[in-house]
N, C-alpha and C. Protein backbone atom coordinates (compact mmCIF):
# COMPACT_ATOMS: atom_id res chain seq x y z
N UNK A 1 31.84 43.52 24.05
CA UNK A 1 32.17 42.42 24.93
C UNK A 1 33.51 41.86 24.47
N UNK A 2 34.51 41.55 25.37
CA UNK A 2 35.52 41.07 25.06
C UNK A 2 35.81 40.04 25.60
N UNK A 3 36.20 39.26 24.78
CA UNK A 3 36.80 37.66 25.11
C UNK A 3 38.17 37.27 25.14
N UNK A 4 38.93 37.29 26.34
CA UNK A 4 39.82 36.30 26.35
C UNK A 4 41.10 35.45 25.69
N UNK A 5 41.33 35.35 24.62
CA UNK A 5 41.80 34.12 24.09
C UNK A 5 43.51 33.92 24.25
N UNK A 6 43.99 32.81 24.07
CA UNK A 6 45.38 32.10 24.13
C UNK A 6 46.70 33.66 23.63
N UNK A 7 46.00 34.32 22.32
CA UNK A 7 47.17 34.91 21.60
C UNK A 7 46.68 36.67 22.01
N UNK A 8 45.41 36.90 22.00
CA UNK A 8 44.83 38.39 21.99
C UNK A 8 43.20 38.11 22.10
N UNK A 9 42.68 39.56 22.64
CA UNK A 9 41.48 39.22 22.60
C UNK A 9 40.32 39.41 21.57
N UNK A 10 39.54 38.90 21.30
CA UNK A 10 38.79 39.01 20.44
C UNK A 10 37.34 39.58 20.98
N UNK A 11 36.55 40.42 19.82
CA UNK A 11 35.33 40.59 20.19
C UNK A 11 34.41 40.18 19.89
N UNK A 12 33.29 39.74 20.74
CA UNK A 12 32.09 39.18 20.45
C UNK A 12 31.10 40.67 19.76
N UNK A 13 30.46 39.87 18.46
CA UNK A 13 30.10 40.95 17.46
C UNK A 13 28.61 39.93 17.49
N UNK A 14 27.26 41.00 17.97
CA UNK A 14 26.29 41.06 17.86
C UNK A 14 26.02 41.09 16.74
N UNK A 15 25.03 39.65 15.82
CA UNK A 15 24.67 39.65 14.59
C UNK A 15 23.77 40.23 14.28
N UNK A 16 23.52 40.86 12.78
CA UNK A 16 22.17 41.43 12.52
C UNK A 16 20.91 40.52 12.37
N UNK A 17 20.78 39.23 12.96
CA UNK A 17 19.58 38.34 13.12
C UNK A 17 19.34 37.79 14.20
N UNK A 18 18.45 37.32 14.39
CA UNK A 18 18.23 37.05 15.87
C UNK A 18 17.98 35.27 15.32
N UNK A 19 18.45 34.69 16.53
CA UNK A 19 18.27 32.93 17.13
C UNK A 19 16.49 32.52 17.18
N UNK A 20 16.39 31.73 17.93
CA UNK A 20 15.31 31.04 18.28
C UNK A 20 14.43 31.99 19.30
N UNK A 21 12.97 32.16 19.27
CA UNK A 21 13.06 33.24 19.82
C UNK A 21 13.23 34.73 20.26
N UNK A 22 13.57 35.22 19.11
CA UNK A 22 14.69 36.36 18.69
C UNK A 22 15.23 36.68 19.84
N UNK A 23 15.98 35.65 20.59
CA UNK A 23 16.83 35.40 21.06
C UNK A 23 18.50 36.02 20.39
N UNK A 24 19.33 37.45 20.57
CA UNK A 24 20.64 37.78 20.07
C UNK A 24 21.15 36.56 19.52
N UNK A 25 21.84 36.86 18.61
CA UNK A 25 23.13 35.95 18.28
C UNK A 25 24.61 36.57 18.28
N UNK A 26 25.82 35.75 18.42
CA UNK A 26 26.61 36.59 18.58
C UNK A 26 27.98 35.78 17.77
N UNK A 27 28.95 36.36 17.36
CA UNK A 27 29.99 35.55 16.48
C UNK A 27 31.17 36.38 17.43
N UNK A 28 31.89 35.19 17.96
CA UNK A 28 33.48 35.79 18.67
C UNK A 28 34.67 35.04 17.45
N UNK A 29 35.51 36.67 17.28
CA UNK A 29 36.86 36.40 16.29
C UNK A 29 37.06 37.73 15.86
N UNK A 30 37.80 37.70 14.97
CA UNK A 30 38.61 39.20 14.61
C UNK A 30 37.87 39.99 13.49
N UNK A 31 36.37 39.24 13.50
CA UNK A 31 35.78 39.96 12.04
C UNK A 31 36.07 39.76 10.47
N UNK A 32 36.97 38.61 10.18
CA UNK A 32 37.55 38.50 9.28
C UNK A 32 37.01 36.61 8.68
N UNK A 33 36.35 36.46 9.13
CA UNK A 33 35.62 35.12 9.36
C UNK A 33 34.58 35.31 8.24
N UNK A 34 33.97 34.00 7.92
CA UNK A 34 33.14 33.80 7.24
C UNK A 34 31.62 34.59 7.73
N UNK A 35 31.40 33.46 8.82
CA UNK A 35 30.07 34.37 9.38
C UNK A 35 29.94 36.06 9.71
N UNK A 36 31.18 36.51 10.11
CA UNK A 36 31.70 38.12 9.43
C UNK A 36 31.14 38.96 8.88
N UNK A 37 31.69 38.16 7.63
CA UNK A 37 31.52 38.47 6.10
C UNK A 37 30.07 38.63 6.25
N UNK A 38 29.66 37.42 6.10
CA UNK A 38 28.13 37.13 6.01
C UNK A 38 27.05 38.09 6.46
N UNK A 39 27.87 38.29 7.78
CA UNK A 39 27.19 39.53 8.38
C UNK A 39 26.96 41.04 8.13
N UNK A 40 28.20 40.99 7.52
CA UNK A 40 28.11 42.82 7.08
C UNK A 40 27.31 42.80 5.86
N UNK A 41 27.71 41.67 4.26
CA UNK A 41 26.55 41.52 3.68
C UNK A 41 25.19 41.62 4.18
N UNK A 42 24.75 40.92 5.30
CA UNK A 42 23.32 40.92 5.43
C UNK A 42 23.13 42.46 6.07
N UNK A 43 23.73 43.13 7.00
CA UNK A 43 23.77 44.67 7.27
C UNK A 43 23.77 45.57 5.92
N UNK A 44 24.43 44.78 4.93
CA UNK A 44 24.26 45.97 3.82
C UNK A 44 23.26 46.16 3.32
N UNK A 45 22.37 44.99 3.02
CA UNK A 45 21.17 44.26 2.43
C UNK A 45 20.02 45.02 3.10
N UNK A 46 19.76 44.99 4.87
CA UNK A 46 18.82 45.76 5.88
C UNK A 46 19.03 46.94 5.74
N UNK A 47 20.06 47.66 5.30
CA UNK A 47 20.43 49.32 5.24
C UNK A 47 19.43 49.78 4.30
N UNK A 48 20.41 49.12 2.91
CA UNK A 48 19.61 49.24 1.73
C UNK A 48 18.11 49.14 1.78
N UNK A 49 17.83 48.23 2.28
CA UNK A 49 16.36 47.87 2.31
C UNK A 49 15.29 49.09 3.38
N UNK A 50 16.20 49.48 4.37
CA UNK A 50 15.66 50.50 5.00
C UNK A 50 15.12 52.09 4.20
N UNK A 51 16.56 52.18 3.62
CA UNK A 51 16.54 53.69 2.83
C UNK A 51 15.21 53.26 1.60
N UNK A 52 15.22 52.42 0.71
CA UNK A 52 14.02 51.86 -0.06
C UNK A 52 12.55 52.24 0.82
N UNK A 53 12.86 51.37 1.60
CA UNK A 53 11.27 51.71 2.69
C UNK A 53 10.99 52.80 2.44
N UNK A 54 12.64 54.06 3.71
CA UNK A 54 12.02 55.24 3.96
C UNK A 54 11.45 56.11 2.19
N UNK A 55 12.09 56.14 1.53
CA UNK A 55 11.78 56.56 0.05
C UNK A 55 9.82 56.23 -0.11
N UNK A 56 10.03 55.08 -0.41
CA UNK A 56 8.48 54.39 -0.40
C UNK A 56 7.61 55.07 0.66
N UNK A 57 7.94 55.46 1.85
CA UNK A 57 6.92 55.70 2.65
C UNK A 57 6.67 57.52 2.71
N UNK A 58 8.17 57.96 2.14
CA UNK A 58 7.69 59.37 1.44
C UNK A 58 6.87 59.63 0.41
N UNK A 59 7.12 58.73 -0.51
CA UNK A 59 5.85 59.14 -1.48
C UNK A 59 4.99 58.93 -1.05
N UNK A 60 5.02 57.40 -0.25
CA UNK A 60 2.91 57.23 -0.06
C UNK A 60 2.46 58.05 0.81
N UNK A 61 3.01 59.16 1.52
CA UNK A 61 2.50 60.18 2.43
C UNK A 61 2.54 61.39 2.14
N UNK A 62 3.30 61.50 0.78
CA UNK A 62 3.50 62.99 -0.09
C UNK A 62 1.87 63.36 -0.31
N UNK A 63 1.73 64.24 0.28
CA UNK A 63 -0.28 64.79 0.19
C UNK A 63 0.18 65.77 -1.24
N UNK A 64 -0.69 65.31 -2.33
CA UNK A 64 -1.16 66.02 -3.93
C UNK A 64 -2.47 65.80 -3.86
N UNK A 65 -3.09 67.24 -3.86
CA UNK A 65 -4.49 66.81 -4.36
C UNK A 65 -5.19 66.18 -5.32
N UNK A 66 -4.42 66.09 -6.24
CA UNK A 66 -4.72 65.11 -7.11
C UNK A 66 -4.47 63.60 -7.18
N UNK A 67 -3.82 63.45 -5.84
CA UNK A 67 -3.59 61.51 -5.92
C UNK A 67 -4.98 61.49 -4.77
N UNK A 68 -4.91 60.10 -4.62
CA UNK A 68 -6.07 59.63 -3.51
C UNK A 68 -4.53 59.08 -2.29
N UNK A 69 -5.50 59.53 -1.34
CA UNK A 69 -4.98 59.62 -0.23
C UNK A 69 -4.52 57.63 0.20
N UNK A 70 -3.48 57.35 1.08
CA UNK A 70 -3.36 56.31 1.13
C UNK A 70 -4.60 55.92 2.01
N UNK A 71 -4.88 54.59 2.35
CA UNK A 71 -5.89 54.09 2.80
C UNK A 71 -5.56 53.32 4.24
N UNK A 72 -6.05 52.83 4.83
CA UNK A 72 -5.88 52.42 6.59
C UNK A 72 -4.70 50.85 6.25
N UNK A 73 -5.12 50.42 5.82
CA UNK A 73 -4.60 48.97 5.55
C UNK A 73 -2.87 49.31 4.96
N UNK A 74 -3.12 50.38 4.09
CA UNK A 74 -1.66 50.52 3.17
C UNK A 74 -1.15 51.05 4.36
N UNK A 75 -1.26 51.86 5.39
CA UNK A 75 -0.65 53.13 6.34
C UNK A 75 -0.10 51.95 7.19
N UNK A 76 -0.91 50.48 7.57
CA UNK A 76 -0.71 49.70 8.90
C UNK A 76 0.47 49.01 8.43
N UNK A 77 0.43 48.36 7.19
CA UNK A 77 1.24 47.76 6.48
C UNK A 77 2.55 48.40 6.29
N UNK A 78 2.88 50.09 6.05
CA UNK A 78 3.78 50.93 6.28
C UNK A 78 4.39 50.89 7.61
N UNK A 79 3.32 50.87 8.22
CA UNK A 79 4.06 51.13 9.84
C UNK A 79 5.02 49.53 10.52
N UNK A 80 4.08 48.42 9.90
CA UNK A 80 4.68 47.27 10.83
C UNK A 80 5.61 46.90 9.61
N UNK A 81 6.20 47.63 8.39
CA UNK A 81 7.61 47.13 7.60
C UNK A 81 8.32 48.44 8.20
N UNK A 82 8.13 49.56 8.64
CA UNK A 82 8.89 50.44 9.19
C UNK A 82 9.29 50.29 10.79
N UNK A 83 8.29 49.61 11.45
CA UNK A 83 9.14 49.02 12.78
C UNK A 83 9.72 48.22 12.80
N UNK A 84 9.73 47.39 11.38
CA UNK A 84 10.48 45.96 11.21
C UNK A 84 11.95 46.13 10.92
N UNK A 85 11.89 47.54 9.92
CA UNK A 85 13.03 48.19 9.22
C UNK A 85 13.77 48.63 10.56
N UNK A 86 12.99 49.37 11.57
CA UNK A 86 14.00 49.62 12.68
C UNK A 86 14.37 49.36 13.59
N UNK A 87 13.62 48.17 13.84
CA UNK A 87 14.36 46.71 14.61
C UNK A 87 15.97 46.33 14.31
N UNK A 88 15.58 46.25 12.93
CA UNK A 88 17.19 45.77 12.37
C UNK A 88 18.16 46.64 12.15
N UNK A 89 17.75 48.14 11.97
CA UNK A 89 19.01 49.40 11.94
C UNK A 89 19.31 49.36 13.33
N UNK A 90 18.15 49.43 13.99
CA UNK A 90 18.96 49.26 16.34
C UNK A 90 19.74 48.69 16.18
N UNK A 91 19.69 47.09 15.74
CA UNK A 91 20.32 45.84 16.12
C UNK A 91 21.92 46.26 15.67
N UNK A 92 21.67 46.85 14.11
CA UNK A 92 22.98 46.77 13.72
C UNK A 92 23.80 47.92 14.40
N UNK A 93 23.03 48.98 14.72
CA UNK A 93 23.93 50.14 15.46
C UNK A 93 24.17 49.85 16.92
N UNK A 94 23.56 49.04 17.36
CA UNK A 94 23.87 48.60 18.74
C UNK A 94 25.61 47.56 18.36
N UNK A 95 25.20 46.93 17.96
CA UNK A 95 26.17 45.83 17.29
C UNK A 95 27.13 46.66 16.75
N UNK A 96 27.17 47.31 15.70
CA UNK A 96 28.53 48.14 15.78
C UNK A 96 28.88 49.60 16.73
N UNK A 97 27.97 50.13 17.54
CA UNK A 97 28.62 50.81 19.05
C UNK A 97 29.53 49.78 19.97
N UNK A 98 29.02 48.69 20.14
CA UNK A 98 29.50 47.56 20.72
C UNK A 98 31.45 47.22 20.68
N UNK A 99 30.77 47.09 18.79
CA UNK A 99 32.79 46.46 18.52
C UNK A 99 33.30 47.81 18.02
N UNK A 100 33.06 49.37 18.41
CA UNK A 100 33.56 50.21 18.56
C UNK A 100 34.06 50.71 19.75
N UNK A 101 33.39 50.22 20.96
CA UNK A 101 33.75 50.68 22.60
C UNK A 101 35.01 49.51 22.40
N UNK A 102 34.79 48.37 21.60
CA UNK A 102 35.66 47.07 22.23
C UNK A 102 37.40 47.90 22.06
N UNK A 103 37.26 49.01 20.87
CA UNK A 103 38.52 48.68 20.31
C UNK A 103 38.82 50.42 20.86
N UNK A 104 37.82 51.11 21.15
CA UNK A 104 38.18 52.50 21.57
C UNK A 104 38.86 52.68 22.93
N UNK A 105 39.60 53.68 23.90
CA UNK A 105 40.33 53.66 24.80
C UNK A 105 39.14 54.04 25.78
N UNK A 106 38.73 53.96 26.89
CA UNK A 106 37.50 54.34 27.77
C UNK A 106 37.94 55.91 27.55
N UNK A 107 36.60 56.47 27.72
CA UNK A 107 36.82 58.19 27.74
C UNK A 107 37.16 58.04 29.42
N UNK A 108 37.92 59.67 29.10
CA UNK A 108 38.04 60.06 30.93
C UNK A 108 37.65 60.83 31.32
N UNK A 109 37.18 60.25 32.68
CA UNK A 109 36.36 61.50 33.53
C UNK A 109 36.95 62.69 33.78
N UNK A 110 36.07 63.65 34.47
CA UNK A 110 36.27 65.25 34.32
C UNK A 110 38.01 65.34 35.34
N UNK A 111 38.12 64.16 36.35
CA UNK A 111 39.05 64.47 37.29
C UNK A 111 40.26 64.12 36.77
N UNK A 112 40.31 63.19 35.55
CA UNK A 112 41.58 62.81 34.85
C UNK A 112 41.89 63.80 33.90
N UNK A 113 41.20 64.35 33.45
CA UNK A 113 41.53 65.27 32.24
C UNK A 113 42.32 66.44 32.58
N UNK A 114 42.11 67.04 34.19
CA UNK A 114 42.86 67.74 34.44
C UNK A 114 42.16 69.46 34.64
N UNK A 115 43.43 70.44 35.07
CA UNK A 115 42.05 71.76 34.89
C UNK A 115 43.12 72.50 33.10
């Protein structure tokens, strides 16, 4: 999404948290801002925290006959921190496809390109 402003335009950058509601949030400026910052920290933090998960949820599903199998409660508990985990990788890959179209040239169709 692009905005407007007095000198150049700036893009509105989809945060990795959600408002009231989980209601989007969104920060317009050049990315170089505090809330920014803030943001790619907290994207680094959900990444990290994702790859941890996926790790964790390989072992607890690694079948050895010699471990005991995980149990219903541990598997549910896996699943609703792994849809939680990929709530927030969407958010952030949506959010940076976003301020990547902002700054990329539109692709061209088959009739511009020529034969």
């Amino acid at each position: 999404m692009r905005v407007a402003g007095e000198r150049d335009a700036s893009t509105a950058r989809l945060l990795p948290w959600t408002g009231t509601g989980g209601k989007p949030c969104y920060v317009v400026g050049d990315g170089t801002g505090y809330v920014s910052r803030k943001a790619d920290e907290v994207e680094e933090i959900q990444l990290d925290m994702a790859d941890e998960l996926l790790g964790h949820a390989a072992d607890l599903l690694a079948e050895t006959e010699s471990e005991a199998h995980p149990t219903v409660p541990q598997l549910r508990f896996l699943a609703r921190r792994l849809c939680e985990s990929l709530e927030q990788v969407k958010r952030i890959a949506e959010g940076r496809g976003s301020r990547l179209e902002a700054v990329l040239p539109p692709p061209q169709s088959d009739s511009e390109i020529g034969p």
